[in-house]
Protein backbone atom coordinates (compact mmCIF):
# COMPACT_ATOMS: atom_id res chain seq x y z
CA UNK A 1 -66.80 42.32 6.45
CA UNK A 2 -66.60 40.82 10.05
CA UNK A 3 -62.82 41.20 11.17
CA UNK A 4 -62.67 37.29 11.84
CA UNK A 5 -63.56 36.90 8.22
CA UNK A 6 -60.91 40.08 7.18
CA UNK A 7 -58.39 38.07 9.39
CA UNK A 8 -58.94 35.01 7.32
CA UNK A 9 -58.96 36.57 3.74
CA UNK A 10 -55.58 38.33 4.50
CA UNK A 11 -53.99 35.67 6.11
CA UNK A 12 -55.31 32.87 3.12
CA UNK A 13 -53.78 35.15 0.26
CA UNK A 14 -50.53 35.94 2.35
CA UNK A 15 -49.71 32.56 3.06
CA UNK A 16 -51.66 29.89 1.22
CA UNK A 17 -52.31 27.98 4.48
CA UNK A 18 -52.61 24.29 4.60
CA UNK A 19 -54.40 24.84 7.87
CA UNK A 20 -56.19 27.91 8.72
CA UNK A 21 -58.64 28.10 11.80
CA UNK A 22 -59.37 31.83 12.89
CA UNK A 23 -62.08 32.19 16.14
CA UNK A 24 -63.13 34.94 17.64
CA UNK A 25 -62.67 34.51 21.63
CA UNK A 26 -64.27 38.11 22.32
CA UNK A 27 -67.41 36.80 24.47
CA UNK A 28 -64.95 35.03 26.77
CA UNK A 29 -63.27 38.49 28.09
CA UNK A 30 -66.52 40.69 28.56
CA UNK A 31 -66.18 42.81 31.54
CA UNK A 32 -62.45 42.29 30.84
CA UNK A 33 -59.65 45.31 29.52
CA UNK A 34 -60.36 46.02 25.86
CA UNK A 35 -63.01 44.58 25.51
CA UNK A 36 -64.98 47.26 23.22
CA UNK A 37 -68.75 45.44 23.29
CA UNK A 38 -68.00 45.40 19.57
CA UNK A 39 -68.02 41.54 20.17
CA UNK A 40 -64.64 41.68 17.55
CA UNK A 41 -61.60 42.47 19.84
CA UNK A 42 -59.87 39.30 20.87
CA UNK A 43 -59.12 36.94 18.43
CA UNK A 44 -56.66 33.54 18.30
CA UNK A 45 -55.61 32.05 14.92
CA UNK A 46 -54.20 28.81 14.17
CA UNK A 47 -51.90 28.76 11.09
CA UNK A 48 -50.24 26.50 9.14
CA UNK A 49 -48.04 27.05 6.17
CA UNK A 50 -44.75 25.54 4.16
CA UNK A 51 -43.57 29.75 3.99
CA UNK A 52 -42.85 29.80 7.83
CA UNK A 53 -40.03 26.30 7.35
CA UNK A 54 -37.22 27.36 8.65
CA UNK A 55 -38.35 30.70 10.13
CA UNK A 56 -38.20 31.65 14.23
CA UNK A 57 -41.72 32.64 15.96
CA UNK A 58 -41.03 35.58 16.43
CA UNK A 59 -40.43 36.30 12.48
CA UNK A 60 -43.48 34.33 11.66
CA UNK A 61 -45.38 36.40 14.51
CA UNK A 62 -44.12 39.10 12.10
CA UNK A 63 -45.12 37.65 9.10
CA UNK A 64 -48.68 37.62 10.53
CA UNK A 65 -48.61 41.09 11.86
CA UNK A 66 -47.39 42.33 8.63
CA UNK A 67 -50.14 40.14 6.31
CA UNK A 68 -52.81 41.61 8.81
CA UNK A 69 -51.88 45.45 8.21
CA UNK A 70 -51.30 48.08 11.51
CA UNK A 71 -54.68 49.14 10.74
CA UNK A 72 -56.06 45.58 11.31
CA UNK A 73 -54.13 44.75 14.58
CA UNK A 74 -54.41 48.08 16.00
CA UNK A 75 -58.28 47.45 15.91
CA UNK A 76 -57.76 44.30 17.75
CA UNK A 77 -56.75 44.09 21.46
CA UNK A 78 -55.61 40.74 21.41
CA UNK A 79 -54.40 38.09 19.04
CA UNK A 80 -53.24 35.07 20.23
CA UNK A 81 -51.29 32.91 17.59
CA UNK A 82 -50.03 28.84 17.18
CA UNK A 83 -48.04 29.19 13.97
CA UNK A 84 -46.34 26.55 12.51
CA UNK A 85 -45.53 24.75 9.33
């Protein structure tokens, strides 16, 4: 499984998303720091979901990191997120 498509499965059965868009911005940053050539190491997500009402970013930042695992987001060298509800 692709991580894009990893990202999306976790994040789906964390959250039940109303919106869920999840592209993978890797091709933009070769030549750049972390990029691995893997074409799978920068990522941005745009989430939406009633379970972050009422919640800070930075806790629904943590939400996300948490859904995607410390294995998953170590493997990633960036992830850029626009959460909301």
């Amino acid at each position: 499984m692709s991580r894009s498509a990893e990202i999306e499965t976790r994040l789906r059965e964390a959250f039940a998303p109303t919106e869920l868009v999840v592209r993978n911005d890797s091709d933009r940053h070769a030549g750049h720091a972390g990029h691995d050539g893997s074409g799978e190491s920068h990522f941005h997500v745009h989430l939406r979901t009633a379970a972050f009402a009422g919640k800070s970013r930075i806790a629904r930042h943590r939400a996300v990191h948490a859904a995607l695992g410390p294995e998953l987001v170590s493997a990633i060298h960036a992830l850029s997120l626009d959460l909301g509800t």
